[in-house]
N, C-alpha and C. Protein backbone atom coordinates (compact mmCIF):
# COMPACT_ATOMS: atom_id res chain seq x y z
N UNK A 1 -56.57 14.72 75.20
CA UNK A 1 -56.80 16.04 75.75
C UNK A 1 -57.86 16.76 74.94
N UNK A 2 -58.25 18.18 75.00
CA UNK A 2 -59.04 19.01 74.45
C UNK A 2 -59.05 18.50 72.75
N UNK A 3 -60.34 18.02 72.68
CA UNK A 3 -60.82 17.97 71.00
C UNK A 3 -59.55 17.59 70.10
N UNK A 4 -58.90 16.91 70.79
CA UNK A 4 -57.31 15.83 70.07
C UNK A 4 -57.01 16.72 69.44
N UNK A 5 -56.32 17.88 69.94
CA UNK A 5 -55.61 19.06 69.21
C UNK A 5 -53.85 18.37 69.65
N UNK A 6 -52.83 18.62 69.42
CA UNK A 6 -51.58 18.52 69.99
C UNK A 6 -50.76 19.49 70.23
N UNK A 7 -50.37 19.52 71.64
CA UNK A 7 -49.49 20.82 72.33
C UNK A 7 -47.79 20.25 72.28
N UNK A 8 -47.61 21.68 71.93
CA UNK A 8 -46.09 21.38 71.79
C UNK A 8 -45.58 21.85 73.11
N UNK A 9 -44.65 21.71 73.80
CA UNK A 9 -43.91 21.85 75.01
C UNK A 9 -42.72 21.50 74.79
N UNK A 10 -41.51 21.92 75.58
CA UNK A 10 -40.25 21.85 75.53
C UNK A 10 -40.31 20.88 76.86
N UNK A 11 -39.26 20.18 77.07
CA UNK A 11 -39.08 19.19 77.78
C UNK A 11 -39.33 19.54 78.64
N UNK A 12 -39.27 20.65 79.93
CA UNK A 12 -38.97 20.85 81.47
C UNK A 12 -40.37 21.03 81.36
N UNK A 13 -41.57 20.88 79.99
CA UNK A 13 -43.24 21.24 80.35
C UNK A 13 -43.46 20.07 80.25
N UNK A 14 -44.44 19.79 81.27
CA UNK A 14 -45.26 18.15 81.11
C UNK A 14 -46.23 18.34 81.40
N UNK A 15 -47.45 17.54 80.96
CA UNK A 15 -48.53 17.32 81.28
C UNK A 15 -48.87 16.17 81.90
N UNK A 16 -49.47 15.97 83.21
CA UNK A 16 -49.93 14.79 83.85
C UNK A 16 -51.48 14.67 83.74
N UNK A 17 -52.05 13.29 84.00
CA UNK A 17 -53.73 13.34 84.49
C UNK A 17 -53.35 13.74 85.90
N UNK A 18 -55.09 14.66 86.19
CA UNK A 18 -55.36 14.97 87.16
C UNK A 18 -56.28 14.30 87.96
N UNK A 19 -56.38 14.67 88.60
CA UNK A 19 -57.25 13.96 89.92
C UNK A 19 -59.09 14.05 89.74
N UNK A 20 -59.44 15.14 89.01
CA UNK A 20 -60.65 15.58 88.96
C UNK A 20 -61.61 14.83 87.81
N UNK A 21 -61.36 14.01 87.41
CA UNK A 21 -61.92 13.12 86.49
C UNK A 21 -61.11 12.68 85.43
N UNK A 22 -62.08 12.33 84.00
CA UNK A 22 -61.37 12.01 83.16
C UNK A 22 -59.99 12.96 82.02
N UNK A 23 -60.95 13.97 81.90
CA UNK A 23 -60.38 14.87 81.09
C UNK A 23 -59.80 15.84 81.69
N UNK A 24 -59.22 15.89 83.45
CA UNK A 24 -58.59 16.66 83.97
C UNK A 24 -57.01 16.18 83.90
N UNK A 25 -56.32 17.17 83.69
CA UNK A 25 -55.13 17.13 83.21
C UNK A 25 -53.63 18.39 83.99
N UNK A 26 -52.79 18.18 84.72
CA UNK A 26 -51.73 19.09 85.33
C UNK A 26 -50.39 19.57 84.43
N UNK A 27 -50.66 20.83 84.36
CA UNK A 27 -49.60 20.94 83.46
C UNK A 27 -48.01 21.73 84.68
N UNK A 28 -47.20 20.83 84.22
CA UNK A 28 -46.31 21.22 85.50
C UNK A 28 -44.79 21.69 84.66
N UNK A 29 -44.00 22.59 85.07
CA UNK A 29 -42.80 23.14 84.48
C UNK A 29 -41.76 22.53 85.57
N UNK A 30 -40.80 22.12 84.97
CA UNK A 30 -39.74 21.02 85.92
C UNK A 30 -40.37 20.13 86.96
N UNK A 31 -41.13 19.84 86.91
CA UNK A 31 -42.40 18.77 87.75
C UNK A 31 -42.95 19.76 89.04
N UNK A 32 -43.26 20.56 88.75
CA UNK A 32 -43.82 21.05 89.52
C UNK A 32 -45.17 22.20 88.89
N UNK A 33 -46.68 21.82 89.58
CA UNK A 33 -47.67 22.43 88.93
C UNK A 33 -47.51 23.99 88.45
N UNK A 34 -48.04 24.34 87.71
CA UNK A 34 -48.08 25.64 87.15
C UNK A 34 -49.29 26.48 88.03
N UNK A 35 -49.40 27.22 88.64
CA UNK A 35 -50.95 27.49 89.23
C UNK A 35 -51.42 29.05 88.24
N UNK A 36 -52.43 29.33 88.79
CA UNK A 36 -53.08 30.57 87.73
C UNK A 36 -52.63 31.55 88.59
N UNK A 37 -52.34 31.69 88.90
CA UNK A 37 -51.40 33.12 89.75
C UNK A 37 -50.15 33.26 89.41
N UNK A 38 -49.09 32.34 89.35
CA UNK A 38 -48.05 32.02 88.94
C UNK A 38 -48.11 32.70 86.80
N UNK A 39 -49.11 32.28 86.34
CA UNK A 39 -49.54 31.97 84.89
C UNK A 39 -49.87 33.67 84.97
N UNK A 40 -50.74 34.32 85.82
CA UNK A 40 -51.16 35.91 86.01
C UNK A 40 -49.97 36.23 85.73
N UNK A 41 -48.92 36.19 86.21
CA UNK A 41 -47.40 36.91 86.80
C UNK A 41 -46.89 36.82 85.60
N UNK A 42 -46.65 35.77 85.21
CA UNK A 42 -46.01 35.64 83.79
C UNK A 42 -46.91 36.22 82.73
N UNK A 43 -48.00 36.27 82.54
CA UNK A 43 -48.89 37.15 81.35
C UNK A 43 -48.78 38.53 81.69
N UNK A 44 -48.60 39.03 82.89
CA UNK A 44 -48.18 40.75 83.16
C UNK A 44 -47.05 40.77 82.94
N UNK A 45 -46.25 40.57 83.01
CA UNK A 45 -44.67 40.24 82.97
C UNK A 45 -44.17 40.53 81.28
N UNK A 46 -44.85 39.49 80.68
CA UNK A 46 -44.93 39.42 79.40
C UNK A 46 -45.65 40.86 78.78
N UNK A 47 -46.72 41.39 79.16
CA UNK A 47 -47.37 42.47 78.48
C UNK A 47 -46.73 43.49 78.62
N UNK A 48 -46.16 43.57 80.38
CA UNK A 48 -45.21 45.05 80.45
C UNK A 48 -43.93 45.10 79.42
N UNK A 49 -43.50 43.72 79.31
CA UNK A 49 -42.43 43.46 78.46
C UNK A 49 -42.12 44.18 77.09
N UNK A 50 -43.89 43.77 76.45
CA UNK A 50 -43.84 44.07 74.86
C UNK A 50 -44.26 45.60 75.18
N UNK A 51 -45.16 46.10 76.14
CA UNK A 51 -45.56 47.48 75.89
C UNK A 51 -44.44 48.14 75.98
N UNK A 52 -43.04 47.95 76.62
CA UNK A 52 -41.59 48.42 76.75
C UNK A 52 -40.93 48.66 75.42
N UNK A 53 -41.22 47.83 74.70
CA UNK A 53 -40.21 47.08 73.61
C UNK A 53 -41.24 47.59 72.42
N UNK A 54 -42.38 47.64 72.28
CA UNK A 54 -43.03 48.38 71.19
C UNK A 54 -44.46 49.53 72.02
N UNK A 55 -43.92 50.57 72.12
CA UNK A 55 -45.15 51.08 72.90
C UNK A 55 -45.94 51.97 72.10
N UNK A 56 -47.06 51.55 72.62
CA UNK A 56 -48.41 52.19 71.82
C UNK A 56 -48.23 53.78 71.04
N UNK A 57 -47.26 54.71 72.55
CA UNK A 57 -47.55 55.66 72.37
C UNK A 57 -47.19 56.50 70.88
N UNK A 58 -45.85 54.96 70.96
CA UNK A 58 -44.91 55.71 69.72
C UNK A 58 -45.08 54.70 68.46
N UNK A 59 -46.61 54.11 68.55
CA UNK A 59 -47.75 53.85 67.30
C UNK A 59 -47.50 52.35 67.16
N UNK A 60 -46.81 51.94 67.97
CA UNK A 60 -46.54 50.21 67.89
C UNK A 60 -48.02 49.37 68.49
N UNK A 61 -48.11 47.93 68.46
CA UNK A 61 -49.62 47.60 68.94
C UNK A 61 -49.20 47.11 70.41
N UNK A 62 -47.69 47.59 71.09
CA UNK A 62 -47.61 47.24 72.32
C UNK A 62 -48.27 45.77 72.94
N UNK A 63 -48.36 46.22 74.56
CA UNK A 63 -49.20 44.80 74.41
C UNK A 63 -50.45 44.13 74.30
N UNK A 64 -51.49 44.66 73.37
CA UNK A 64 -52.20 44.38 72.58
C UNK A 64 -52.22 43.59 71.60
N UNK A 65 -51.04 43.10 71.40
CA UNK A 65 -50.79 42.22 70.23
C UNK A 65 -51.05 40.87 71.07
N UNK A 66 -50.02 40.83 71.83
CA UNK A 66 -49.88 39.72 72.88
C UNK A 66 -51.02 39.24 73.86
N UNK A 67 -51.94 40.37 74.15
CA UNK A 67 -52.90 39.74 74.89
C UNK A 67 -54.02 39.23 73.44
N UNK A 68 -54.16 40.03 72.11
CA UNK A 68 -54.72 39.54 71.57
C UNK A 68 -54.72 37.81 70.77
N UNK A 69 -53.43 37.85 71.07
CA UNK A 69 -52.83 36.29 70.35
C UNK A 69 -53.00 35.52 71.57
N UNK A 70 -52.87 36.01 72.79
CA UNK A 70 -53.57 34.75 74.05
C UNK A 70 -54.76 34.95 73.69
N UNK A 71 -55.71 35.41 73.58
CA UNK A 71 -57.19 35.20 73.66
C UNK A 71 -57.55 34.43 72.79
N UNK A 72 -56.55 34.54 70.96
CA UNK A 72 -57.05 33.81 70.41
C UNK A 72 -56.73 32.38 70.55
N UNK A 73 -55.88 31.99 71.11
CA UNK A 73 -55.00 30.85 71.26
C UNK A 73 -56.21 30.37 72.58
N UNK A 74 -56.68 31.04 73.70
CA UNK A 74 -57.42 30.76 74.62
C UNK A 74 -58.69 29.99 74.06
N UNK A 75 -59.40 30.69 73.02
CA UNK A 75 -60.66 30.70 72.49
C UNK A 75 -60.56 29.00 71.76
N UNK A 76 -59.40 29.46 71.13
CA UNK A 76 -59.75 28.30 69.85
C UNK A 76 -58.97 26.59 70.33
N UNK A 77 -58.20 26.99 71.24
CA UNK A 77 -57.96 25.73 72.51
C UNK A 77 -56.17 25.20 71.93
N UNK A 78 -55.89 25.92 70.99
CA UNK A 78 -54.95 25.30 70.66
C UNK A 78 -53.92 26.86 69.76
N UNK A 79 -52.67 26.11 69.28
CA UNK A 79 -52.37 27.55 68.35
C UNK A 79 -52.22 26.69 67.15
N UNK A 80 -52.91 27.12 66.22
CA UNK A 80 -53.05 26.85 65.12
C UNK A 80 -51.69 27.52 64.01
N UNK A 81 -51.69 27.25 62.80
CA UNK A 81 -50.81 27.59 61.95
C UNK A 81 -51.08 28.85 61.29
N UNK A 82 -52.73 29.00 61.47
CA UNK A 82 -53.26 30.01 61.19
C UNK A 82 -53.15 30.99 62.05
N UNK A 83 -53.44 30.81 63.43
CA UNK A 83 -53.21 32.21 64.18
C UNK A 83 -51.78 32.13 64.65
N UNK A 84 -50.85 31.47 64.38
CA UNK A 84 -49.50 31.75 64.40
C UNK A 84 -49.08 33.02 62.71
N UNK A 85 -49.51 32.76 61.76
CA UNK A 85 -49.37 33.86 60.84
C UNK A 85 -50.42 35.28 61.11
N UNK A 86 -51.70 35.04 61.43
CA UNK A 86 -52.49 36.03 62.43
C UNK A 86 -51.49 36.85 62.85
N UNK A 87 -51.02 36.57 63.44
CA UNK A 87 -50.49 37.40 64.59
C UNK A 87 -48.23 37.51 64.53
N UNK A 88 -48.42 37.13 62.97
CA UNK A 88 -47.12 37.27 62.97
C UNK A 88 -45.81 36.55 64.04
N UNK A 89 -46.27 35.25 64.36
CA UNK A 89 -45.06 34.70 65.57
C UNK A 89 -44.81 33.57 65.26
């Protein structure tokens, strides 16, 4: 996969090859694909979550924290040990 990094997943996550060449790859939850709409729902879901549970107003980093630790996790292709202490998780 991506630059032989290794993803951790809990059993009901799998990854299959995909259809689109070599390095295309399906990542499916109880065998069934994950789509980016589905993945939208759950990242709003998640942000309204933390802005609930720590909100900005009352000086917490709400969900700013969380979209900032996806971006970095997005960017760098993997979660490292480093941006797991980054970001405190």
């Amino acid at each position: 996969m991506t630059k032989g990094f290794t993803y951790y997943f809990p059993d009901y996550v799998t990854i299959e090859k995909g259809k689109h060449g070599p390095r295309d790859y399906v990542l499916k939850i109880n065998g069934e694909p994950i789509l980016y709409r589905e993945l939208a729902n759950i990242c709003a879901f998640l942000a309204n979550n933390e802005e609930t549970r720590f909100p900005q107003r009352e000086g917490y980093f709400g969900k700013n924290k969380l979209i900032d630790c996806l971006v970095d996790a997005m960017q760098e292709e993997h979660v490292s040990y480093e941006l797991l202490v980054k970001h405190q998780i």
